[in-house]
Protein backbone atom coordinates (compact mmCIF):
# COMPACT_ATOMS: atom_id res chain seq x y z
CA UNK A 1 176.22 -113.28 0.86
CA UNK A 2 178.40 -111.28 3.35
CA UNK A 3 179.00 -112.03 6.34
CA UNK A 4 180.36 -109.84 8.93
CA UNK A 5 181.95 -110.27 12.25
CA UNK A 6 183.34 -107.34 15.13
CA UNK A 7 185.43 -107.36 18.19
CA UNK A 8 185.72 -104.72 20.49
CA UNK A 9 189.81 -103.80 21.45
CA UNK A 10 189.99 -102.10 25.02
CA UNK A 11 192.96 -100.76 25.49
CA UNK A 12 194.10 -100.09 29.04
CA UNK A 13 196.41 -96.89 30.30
CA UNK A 14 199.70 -98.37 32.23
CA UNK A 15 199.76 -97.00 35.81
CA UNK A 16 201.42 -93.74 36.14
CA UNK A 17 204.26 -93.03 38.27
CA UNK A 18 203.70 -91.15 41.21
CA UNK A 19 206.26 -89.36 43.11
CA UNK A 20 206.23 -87.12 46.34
CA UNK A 21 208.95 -84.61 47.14
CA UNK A 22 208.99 -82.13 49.77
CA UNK A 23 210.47 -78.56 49.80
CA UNK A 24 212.67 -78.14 52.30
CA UNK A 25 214.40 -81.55 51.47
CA UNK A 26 214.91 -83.35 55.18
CA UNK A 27 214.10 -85.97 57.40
CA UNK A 28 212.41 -83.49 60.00
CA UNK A 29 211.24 -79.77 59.91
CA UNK A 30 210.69 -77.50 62.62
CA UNK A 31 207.52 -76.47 63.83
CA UNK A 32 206.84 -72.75 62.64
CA UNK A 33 208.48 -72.83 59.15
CA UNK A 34 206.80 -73.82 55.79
CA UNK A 35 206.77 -77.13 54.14
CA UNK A 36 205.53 -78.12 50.65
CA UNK A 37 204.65 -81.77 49.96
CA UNK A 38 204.66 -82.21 46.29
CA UNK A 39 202.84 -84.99 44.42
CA UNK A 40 203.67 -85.52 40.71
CA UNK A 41 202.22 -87.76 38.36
CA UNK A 42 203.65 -88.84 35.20
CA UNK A 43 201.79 -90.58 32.81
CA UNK A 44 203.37 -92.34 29.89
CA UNK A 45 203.90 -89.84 26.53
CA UNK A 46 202.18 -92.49 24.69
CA UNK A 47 198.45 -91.97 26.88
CA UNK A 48 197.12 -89.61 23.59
CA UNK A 49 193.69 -89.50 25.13
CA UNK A 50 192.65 -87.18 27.18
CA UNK A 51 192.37 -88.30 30.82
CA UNK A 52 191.29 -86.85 33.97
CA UNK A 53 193.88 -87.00 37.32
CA UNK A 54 192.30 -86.94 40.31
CA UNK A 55 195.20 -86.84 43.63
CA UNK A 56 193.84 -87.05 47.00
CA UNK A 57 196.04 -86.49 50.14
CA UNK A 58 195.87 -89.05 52.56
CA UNK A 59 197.95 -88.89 56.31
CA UNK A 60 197.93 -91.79 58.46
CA UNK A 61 195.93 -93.88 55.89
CA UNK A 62 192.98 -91.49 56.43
CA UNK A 63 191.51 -88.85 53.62
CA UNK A 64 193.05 -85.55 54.62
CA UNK A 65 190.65 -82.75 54.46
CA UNK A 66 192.44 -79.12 54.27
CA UNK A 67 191.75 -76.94 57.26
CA UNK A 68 193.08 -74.09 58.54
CA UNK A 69 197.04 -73.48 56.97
CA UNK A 70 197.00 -76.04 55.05
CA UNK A 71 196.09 -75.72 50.94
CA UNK A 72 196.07 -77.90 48.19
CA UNK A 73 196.54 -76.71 44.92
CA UNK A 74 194.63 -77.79 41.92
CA UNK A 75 196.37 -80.35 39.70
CA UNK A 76 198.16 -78.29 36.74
CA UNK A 77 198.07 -79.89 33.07
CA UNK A 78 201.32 -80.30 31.53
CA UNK A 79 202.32 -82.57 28.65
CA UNK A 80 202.36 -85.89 30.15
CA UNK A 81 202.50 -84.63 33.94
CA UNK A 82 200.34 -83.66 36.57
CA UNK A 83 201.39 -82.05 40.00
CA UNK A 84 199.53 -81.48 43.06
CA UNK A 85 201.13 -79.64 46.49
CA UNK A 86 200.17 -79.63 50.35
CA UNK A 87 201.13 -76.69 51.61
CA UNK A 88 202.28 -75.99 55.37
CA UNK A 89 202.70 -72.30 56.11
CA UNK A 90 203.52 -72.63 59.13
CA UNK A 91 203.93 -75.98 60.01
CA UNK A 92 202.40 -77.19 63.10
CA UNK A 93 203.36 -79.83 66.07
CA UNK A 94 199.93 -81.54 65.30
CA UNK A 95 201.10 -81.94 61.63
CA UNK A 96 203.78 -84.91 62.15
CA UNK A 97 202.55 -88.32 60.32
CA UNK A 98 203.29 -90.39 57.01
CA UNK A 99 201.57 -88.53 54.48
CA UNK A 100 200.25 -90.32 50.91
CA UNK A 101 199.34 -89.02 47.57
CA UNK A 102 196.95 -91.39 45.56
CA UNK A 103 195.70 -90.86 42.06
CA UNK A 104 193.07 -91.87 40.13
CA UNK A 105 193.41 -91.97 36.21
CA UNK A 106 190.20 -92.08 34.42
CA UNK A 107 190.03 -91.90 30.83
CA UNK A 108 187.23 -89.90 28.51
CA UNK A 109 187.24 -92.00 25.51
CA UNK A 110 185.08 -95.31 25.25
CA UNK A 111 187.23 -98.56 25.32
CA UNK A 112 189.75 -96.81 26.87
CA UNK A 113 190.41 -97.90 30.68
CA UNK A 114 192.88 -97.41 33.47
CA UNK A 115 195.04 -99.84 34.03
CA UNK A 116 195.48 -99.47 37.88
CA UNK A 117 193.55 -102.18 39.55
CA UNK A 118 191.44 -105.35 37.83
C-alpha cells in the first residue's frame, strides 16, 4: 500500500526598501518653483514572481489626493525597481508638510505572500 503525505511551503517576499528623494535637493524650496518628490521601491533581485506595487502618497499622515498642480505618475516597471513621483509645478505656500510614500507588495502567484506585516 502507498501512502502519501503533502505540505504546503509559503514563501513570503522580504519587505522592499523604500526611499524618497526630492529634486531640487534642500531643506526648503521657495514657493513658485517646481519640486519633484520621488518614491522608489526596490525589491530584492531574488522576488522572481511577478508582483504588483501599489505607492500611495500620504502628507500629514492623511491619503493625499492630487488636485490641481500636483501629478503623480504611474509606477514604471524596471528590473527589480519601481518609482513613483509627486510633482509640484509650481509649488505652493499651502503645500508645506511631511510627506510619506507607502507601498503595498502583493504577489500573483499562490503560496506566495508579502512579507510586510503578520
Amino acid at each position: 500500500s502507498i501512502i502519501t503525505k503533502d505540505t504546503n511551503a509559503t514563501v513570503r517576499i522580504p519587505p522592499p526598501t523604500v526611499t524618497i528623494t526630492s529634486t531640487p535637493i534642500a531643506t526648503s524650496y521657495y514657493a513658485g518653483t517646481p519640486l519633484n518628490l520621488t518614491c522608489t521601491v526596490q525589491l530584492i533581485p531574488q522576488v522572481d514572481t511577478n508582483v504588483t506595487v501599489t505607492p500611495a502618497w500620504f502628507r500629514g499622515g492623511a491619503s493625499f489626493i492630487t488636485v490641481d498642480n500636483y501629478t503623480t505618475i504611474s509606477p514604471m516597471v524596471g528590473t527589480s525597481s519601481y518609482v513613483t513621483t509627486l510633482i509640484f509645478n509650481p509649488l505652493g505656500t499651502a503645500d508645506g508638510g511631511q510627506y510619506d510614500c507607502n507601498v503595498s507588495v502583493k504577489p500573483g502567484t499562490p503560496y506566495v505572500i508579502s512579507g510586510v506585516g503578520g
